[in-house]
PDB file of N, CA and C in Angstrom:
ATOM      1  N   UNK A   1      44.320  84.616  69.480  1.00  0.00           N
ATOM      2  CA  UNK A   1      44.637  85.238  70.760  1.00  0.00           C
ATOM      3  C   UNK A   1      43.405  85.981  71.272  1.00  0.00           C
ATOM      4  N   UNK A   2      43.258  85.420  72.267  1.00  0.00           N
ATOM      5  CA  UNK A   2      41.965  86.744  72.907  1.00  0.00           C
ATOM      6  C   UNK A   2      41.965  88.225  72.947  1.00  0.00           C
ATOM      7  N   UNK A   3      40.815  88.473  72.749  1.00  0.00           N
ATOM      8  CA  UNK A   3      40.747  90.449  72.597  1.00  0.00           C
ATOM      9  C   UNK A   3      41.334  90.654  71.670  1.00  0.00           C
ATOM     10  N   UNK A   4      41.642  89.999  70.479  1.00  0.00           N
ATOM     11  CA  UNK A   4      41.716  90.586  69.081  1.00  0.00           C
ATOM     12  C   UNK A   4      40.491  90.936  68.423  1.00  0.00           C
ATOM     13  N   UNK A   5      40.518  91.428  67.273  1.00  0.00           N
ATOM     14  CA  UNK A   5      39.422  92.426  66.778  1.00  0.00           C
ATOM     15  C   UNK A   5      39.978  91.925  65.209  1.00  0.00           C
ATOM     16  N   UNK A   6      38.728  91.892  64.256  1.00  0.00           N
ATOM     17  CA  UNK A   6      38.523  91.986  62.947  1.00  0.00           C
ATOM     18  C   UNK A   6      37.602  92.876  62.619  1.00  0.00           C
ATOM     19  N   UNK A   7      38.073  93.460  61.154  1.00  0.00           N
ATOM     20  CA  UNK A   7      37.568  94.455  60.403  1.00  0.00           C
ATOM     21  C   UNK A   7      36.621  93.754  59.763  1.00  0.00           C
ATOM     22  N   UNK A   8      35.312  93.925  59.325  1.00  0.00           N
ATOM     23  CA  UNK A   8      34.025  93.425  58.508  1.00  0.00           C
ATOM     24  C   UNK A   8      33.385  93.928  57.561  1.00  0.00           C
ATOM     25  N   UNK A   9      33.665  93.635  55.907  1.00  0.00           N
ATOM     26  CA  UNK A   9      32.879  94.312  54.932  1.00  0.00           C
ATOM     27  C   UNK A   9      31.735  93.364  54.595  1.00  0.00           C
ATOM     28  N   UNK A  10      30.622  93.718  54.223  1.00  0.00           N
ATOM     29  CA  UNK A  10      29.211  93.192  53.866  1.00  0.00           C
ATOM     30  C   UNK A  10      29.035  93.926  52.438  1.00  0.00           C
ATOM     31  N   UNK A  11      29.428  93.550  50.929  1.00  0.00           N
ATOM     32  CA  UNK A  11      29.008  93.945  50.337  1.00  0.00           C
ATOM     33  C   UNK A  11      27.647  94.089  49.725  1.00  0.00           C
ATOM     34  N   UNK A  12      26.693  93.314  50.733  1.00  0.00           N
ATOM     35  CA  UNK A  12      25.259  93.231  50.884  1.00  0.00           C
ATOM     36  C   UNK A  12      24.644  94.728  51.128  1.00  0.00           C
ATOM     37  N   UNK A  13      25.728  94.783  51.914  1.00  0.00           N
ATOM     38  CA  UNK A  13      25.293  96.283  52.262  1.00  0.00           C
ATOM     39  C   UNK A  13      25.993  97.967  52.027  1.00  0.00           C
ATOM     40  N   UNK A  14      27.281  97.452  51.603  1.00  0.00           N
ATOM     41  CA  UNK A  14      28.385  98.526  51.124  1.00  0.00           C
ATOM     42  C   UNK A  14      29.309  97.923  50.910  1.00  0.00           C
ATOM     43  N   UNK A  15      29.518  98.597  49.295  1.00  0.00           N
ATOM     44  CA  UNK A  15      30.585  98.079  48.739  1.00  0.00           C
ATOM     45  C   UNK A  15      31.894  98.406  49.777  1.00  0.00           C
ATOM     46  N   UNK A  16      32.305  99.618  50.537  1.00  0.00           N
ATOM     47  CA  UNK A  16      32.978 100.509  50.873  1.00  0.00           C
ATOM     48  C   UNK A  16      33.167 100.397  52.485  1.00  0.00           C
ATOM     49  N   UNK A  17      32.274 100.131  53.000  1.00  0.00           N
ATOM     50  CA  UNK A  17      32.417 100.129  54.799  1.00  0.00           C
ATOM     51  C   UNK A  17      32.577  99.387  54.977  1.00  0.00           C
ATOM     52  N   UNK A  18      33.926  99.680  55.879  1.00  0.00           N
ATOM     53  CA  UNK A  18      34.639  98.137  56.943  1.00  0.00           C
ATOM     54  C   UNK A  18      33.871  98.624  58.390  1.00  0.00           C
ATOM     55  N   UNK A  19      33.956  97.734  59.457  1.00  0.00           N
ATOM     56  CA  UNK A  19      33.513  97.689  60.978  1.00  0.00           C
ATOM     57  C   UNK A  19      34.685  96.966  61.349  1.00  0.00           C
ATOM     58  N   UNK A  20      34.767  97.655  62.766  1.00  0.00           N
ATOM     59  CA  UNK A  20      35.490  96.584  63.562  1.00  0.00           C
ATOM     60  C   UNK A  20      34.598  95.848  64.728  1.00  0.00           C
ATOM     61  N   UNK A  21      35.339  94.595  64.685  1.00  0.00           N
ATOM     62  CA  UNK A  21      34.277  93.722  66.041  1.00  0.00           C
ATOM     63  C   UNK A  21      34.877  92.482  66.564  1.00  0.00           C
ATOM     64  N   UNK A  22      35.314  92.778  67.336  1.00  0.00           N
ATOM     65  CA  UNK A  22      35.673  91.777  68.337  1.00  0.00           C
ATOM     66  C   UNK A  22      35.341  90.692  68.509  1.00  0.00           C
ATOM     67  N   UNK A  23      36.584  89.625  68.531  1.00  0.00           N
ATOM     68  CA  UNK A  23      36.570  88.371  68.566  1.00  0.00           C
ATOM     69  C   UNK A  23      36.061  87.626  69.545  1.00  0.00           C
ATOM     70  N   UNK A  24      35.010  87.138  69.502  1.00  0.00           N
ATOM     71  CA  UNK A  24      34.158  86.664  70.925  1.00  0.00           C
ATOM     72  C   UNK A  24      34.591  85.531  71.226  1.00  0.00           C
ATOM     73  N   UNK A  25      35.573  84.427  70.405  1.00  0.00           N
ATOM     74  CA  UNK A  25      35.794  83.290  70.915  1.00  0.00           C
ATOM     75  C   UNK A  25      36.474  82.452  69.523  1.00  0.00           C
ATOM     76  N   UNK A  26      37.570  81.783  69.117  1.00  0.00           N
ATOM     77  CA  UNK A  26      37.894  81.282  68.696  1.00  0.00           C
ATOM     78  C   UNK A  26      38.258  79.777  68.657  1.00  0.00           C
ATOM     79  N   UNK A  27      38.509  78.716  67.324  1.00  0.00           N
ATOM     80  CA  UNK A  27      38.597  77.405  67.486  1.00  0.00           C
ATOM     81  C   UNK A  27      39.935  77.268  68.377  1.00  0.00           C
ATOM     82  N   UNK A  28      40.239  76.669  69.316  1.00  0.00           N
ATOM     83  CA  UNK A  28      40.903  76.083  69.979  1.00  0.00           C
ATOM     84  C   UNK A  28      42.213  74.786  69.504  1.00  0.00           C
ATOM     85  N   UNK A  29      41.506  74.090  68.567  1.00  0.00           N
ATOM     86  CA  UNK A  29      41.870  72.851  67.704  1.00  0.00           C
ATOM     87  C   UNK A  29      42.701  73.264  66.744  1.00  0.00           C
ATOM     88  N   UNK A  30      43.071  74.305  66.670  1.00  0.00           N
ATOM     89  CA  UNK A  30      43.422  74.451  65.337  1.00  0.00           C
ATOM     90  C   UNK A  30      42.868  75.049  63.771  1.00  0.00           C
ATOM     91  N   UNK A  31      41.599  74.833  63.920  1.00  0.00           N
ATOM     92  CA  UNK A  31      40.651  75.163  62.915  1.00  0.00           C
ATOM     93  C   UNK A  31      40.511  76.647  62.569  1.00  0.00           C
ATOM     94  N   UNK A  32      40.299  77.223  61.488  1.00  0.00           N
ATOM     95  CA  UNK A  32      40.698  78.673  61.181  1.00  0.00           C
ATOM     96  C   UNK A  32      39.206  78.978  61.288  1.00  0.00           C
ATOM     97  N   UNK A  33      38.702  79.351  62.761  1.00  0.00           N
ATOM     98  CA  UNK A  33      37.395  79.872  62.804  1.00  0.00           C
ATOM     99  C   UNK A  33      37.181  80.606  64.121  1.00  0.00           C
ATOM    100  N   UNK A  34      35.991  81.234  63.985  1.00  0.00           N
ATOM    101  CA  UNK A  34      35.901  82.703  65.006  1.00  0.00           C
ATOM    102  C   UNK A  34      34.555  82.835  65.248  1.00  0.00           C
ATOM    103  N   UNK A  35      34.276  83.463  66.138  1.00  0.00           N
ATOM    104  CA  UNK A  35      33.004  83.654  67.042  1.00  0.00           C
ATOM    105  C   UNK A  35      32.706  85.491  66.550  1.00  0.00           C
ATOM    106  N   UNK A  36      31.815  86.123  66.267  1.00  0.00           N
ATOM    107  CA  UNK A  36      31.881  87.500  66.825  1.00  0.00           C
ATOM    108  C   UNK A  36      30.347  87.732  67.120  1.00  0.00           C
ATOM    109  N   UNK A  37      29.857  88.755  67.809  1.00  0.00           N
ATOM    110  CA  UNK A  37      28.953  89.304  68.669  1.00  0.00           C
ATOM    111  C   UNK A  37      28.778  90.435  68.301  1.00  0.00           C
ATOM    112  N   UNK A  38      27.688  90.545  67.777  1.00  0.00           N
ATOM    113  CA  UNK A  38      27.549  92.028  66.841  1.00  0.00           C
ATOM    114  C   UNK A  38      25.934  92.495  67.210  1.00  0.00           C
ATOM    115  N   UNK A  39      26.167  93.611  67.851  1.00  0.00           N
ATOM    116  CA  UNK A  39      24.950  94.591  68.475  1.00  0.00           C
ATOM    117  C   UNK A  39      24.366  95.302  67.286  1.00  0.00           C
ATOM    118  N   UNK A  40      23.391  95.441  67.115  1.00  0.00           N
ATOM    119  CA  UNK A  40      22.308  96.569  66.247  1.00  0.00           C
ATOM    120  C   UNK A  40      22.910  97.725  66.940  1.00  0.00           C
ATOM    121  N   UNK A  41      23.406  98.711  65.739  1.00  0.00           N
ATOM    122  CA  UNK A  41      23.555 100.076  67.042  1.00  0.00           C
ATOM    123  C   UNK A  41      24.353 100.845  65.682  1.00  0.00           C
ATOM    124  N   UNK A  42      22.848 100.816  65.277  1.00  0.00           N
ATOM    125  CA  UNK A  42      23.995 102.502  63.946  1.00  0.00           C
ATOM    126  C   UNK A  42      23.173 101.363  62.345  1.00  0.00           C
ATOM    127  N   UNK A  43      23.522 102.731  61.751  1.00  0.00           N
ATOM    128  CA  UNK A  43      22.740 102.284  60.526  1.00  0.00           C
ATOM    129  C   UNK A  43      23.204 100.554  59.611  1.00  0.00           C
ATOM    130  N   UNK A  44      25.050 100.672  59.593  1.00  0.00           N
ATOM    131  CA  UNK A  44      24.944  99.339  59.449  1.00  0.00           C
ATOM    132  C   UNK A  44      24.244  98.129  59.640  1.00  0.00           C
ATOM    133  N   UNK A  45      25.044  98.053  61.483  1.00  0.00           N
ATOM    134  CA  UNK A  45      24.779  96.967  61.802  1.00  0.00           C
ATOM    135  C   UNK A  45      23.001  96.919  61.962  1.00  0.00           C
ATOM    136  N   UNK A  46      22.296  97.643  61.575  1.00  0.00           N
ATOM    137  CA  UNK A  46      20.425  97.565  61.888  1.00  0.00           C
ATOM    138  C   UNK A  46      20.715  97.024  60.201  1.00  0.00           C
ATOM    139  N   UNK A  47      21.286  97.606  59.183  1.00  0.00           N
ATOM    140  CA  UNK A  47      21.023  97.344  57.827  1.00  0.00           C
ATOM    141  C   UNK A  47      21.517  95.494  58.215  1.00  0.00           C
ATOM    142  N   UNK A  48      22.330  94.803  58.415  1.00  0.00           N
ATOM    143  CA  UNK A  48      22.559  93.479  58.493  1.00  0.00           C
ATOM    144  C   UNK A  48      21.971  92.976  59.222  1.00  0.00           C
ATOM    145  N   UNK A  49      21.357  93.186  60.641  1.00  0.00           N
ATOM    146  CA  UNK A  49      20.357  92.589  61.296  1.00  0.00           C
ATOM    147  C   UNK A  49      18.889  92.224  60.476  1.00  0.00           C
ATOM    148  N   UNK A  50      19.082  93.449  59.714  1.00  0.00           N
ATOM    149  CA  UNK A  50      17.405  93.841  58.882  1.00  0.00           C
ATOM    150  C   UNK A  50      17.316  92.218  57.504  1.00  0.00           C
ATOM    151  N   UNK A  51      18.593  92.686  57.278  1.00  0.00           N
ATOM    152  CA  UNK A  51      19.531  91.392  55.981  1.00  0.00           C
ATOM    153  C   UNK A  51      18.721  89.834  56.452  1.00  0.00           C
ATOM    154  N   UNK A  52      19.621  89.917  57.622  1.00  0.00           N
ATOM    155  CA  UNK A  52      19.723  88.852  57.773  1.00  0.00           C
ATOM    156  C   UNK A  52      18.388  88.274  58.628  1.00  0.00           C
ATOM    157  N   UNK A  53      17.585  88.776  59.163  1.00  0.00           N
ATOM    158  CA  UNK A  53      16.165  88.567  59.665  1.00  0.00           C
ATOM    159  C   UNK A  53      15.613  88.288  58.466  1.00  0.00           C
ATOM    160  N   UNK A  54      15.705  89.231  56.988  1.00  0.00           N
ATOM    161  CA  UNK A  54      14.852  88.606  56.335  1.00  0.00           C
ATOM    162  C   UNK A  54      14.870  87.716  55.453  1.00  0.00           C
ATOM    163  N   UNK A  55      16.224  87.215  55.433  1.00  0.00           N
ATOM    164  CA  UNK A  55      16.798  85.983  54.609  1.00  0.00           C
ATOM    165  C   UNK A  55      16.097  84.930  55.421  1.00  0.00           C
ATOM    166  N   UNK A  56      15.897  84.508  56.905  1.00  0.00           N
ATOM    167  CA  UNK A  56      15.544  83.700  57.812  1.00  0.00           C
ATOM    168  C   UNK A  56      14.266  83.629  57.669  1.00  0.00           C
ATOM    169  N   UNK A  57      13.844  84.569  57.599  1.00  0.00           N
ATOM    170  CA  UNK A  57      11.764  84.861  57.207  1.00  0.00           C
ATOM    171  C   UNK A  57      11.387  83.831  56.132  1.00  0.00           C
ATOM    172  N   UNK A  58      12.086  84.696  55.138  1.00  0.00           N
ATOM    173  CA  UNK A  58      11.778  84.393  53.828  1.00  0.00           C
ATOM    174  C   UNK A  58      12.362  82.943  52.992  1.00  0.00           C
ATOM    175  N   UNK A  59      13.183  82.086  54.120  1.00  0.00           N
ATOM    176  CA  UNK A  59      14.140  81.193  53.100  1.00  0.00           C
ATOM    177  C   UNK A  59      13.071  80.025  53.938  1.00  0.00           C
ATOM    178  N   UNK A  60      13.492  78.929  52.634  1.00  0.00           N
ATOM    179  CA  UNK A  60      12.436  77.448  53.190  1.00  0.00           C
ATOM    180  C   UNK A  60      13.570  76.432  53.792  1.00  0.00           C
ATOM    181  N   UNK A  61      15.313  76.864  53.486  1.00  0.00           N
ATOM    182  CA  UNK A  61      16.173  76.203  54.064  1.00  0.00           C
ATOM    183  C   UNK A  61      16.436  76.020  55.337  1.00  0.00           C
ATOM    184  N   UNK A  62      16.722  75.105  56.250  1.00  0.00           N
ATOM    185  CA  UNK A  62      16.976  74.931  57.677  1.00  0.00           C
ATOM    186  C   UNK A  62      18.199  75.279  57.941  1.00  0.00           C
ATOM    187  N   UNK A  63      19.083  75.258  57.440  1.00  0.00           N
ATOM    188  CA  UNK A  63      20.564  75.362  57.933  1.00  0.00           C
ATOM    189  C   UNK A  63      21.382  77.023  57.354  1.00  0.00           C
ATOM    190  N   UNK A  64      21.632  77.296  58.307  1.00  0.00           N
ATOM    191  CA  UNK A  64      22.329  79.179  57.583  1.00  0.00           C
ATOM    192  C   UNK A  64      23.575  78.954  56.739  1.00  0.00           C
ATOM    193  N   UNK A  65      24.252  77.923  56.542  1.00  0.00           N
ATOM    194  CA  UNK A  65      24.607  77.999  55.334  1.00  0.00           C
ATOM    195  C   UNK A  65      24.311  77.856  54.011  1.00  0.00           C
ATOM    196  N   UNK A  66      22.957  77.658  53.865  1.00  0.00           N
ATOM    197  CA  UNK A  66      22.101  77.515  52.619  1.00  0.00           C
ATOM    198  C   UNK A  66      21.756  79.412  52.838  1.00  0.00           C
ATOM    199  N   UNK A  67      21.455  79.323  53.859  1.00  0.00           N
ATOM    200  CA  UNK A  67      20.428  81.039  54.507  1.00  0.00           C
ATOM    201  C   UNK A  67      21.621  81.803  53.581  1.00  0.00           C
ATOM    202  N   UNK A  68      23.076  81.807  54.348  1.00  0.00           N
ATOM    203  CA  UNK A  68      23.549  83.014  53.769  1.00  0.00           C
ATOM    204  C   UNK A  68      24.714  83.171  52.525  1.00  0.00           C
ATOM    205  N   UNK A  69      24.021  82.268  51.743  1.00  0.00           N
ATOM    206  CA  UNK A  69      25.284  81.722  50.756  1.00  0.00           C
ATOM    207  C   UNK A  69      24.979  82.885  49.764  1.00  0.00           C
ATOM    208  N   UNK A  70      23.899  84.365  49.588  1.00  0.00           N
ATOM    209  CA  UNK A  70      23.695  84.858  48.923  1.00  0.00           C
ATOM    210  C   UNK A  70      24.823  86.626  49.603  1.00  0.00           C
ATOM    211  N   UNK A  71      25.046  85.869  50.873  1.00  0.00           N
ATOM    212  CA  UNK A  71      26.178  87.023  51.630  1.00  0.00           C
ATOM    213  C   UNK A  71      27.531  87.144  51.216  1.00  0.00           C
ATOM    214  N   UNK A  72      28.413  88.137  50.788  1.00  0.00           N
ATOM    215  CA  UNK A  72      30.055  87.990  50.717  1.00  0.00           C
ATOM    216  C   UNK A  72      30.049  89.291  51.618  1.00  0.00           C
ATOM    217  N   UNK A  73      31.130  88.340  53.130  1.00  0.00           N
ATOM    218  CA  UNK A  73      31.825  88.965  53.626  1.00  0.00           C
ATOM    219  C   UNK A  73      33.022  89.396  53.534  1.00  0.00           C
ATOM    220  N   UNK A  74      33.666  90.050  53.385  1.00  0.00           N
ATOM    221  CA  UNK A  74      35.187  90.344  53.723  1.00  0.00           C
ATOM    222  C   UNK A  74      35.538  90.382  55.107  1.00  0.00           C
ATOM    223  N   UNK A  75      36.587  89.775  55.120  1.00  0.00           N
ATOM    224  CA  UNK A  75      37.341  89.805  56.567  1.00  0.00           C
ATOM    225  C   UNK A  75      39.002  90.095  56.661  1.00  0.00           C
ATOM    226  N   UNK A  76      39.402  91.399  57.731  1.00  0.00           N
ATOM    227  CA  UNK A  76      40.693  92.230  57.176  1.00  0.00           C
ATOM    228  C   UNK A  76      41.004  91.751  58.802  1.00  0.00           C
ATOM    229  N   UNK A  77      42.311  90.965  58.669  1.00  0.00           N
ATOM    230  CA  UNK A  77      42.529  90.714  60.546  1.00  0.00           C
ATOM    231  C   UNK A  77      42.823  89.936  60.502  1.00  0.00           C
ATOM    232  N   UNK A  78      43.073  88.862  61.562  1.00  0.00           N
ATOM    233  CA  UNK A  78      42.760  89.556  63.501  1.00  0.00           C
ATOM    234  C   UNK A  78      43.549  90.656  63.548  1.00  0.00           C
ATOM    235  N   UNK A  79      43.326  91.672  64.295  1.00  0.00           N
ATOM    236  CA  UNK A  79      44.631  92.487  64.615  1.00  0.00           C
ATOM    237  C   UNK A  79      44.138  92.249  66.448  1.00  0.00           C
ATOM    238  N   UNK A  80      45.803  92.852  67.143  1.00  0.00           N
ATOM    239  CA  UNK A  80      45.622  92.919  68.178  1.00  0.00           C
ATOM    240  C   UNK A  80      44.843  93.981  68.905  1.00  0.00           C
ATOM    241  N   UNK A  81      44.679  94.041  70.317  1.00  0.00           N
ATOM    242  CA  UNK A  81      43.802  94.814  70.987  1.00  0.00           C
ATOM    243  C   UNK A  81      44.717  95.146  72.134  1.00  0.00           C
ATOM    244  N   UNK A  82      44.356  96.128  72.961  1.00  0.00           N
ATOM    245  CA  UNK A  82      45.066  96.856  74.767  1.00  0.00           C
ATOM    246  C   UNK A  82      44.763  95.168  75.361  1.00  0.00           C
ATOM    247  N   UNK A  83      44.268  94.606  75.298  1.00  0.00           N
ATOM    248  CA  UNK A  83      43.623  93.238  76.361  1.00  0.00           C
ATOM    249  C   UNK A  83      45.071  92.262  75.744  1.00  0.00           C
ATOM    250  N   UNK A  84      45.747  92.274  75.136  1.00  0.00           N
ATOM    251  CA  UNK A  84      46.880  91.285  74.961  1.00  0.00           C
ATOM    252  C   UNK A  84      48.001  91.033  76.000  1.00  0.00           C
ATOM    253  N   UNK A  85      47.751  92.373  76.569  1.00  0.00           N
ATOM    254  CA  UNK A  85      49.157  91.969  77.616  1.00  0.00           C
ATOM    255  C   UNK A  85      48.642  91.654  79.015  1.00  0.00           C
ATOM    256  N   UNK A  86      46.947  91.413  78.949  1.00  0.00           N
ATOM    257  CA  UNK A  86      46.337  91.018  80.126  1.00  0.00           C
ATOM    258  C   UNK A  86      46.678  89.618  80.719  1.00  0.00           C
ATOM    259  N   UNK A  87      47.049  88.929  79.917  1.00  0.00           N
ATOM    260  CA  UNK A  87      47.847  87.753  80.604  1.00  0.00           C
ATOM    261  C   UNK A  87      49.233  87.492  80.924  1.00  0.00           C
ATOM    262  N   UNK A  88      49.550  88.630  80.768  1.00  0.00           N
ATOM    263  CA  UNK A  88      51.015  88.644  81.227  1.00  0.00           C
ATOM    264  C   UNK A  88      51.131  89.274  82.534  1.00  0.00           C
ATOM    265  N   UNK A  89      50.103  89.503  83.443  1.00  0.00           N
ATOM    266  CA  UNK A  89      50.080  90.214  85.120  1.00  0.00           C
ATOM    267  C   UNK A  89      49.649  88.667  85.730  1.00  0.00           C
ATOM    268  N   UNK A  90      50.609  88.631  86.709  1.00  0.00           N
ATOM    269  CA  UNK A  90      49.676  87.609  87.831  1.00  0.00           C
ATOM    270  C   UNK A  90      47.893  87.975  88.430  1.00  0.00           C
ATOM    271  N   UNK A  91      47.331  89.133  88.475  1.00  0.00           N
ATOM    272  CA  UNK A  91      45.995  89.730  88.822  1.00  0.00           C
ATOM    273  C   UNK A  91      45.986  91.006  87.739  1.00  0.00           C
ATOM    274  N   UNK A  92      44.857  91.135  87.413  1.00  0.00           N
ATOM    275  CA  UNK A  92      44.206  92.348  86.391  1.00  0.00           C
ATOM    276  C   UNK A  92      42.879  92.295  86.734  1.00  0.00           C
ATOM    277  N   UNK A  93      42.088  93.666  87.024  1.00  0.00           N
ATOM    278  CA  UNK A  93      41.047  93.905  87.242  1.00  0.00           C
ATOM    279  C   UNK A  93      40.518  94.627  85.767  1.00  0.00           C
ATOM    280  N   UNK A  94      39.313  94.085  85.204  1.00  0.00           N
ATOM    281  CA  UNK A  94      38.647  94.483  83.561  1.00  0.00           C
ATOM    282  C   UNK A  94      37.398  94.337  84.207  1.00  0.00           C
ATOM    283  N   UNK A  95      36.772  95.819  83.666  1.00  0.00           N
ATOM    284  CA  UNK A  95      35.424  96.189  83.596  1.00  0.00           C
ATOM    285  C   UNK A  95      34.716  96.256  82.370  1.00  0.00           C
ATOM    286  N   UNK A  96      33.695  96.206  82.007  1.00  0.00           N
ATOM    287  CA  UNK A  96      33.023  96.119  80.828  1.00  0.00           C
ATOM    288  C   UNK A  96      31.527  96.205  81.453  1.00  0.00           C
ATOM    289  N   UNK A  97      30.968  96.553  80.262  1.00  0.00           N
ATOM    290  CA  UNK A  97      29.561  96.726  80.017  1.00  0.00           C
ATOM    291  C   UNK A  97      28.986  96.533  78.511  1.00  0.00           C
ATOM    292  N   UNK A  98      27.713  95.860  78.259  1.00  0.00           N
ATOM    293  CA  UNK A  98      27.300  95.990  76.823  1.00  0.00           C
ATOM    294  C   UNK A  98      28.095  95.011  76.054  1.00  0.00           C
ATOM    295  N   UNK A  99      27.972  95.744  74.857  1.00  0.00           N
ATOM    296  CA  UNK A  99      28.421  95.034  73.887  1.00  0.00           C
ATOM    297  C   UNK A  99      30.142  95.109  74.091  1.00  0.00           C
ATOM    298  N   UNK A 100      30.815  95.878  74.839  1.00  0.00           N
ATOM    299  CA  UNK A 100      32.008  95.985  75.271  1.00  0.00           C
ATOM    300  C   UNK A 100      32.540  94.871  76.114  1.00  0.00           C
ATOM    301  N   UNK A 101      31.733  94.172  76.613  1.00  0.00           N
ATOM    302  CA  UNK A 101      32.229  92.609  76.798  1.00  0.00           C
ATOM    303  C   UNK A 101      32.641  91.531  76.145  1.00  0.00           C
ATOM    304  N   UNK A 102      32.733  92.102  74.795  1.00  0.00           N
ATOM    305  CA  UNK A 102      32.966  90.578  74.044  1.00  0.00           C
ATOM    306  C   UNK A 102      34.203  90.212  74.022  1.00  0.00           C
ATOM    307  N   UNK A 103      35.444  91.311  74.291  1.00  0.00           N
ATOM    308  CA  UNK A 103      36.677  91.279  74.032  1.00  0.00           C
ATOM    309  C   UNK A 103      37.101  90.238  75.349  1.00  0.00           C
ATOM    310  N   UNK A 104      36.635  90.665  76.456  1.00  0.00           N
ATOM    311  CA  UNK A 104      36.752  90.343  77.600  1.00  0.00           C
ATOM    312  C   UNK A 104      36.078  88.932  77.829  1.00  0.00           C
ATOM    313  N   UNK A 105      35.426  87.924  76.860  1.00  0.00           N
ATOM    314  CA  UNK A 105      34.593  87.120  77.203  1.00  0.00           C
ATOM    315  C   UNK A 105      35.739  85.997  76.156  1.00  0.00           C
ATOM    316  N   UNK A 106      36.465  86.656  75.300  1.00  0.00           N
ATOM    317  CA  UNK A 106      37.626  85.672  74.496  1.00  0.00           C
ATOM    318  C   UNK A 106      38.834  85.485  75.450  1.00  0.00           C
ATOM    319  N   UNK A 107      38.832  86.294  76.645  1.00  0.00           N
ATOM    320  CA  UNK A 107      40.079  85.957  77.054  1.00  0.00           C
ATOM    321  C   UNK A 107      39.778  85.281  78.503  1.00  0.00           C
ATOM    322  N   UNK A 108      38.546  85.596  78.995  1.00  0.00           N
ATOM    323  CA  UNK A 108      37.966  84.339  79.935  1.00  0.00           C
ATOM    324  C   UNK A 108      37.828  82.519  79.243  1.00  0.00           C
ATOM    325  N   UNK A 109      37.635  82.573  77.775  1.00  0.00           N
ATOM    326  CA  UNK A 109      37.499  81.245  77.257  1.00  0.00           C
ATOM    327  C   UNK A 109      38.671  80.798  77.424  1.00  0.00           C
ATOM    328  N   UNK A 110      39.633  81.633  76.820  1.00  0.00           N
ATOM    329  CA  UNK A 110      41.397  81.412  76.563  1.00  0.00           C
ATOM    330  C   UNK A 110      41.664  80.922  78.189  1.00  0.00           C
ATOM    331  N   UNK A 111      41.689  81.811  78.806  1.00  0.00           N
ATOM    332  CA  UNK A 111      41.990  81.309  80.623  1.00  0.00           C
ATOM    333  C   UNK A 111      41.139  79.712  81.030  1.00  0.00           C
ATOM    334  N   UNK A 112      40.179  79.351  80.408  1.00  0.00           N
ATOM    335  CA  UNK A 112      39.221  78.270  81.129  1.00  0.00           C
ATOM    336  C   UNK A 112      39.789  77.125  80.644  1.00  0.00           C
TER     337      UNK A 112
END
């Protein structure tokens, strides 16, 4: 469903911290898979940007599933979001900015 949100552990980087982050776009088909859009902005997410830049540097593999097979994510979710009952109005006006668009960019796919 669009504008749902999952929780994200990186034990790469803490055993202990979950994030939440919004579902930027999901399989359509059926397939149990998800899109998310994740900004640098706070010590985490710079610690996984930092991760994962230097797995890409440093690896001689072409494909990121070789890149990040040394990653375990956890994933706690989907849960829902305020944007669920946005398709239930004939007109809704949604503003966003930043990284606060991503919620809003799953439920433009869902509508297309």
């Amino acid at each position: 469903m669009p504008g749902h949100y999952v929780f994200i552990k990186c034990s790469n980087i803490s055993s202990i911290e979950w994030h939440p982050f919004s579902i930027s776009s999901h399989s359509a088909n059926g397939e149990e898979n998800f899109s998310l859009h994740i900004r640098a902005r706070g010590d985490w997410t710079e610690k996984l940007k930092n991760k994962i830049a230097g797995k890409l540097q440093s690896s001689k593999c072409q494909t990121l599933p070789e890149t990040f097979q040394s990653f375990k994510f956890f994933i706690d979710g989907p849960f829902c979001s305020p944007l669920q009952d946005v398709l239930s109005y004939k007109a809704c006006v949604c503003i966003a900015g930043g990284i606060g668009i991503t919620p809003f960019v799953s439920v433009f796919e869902f509508l297309r």
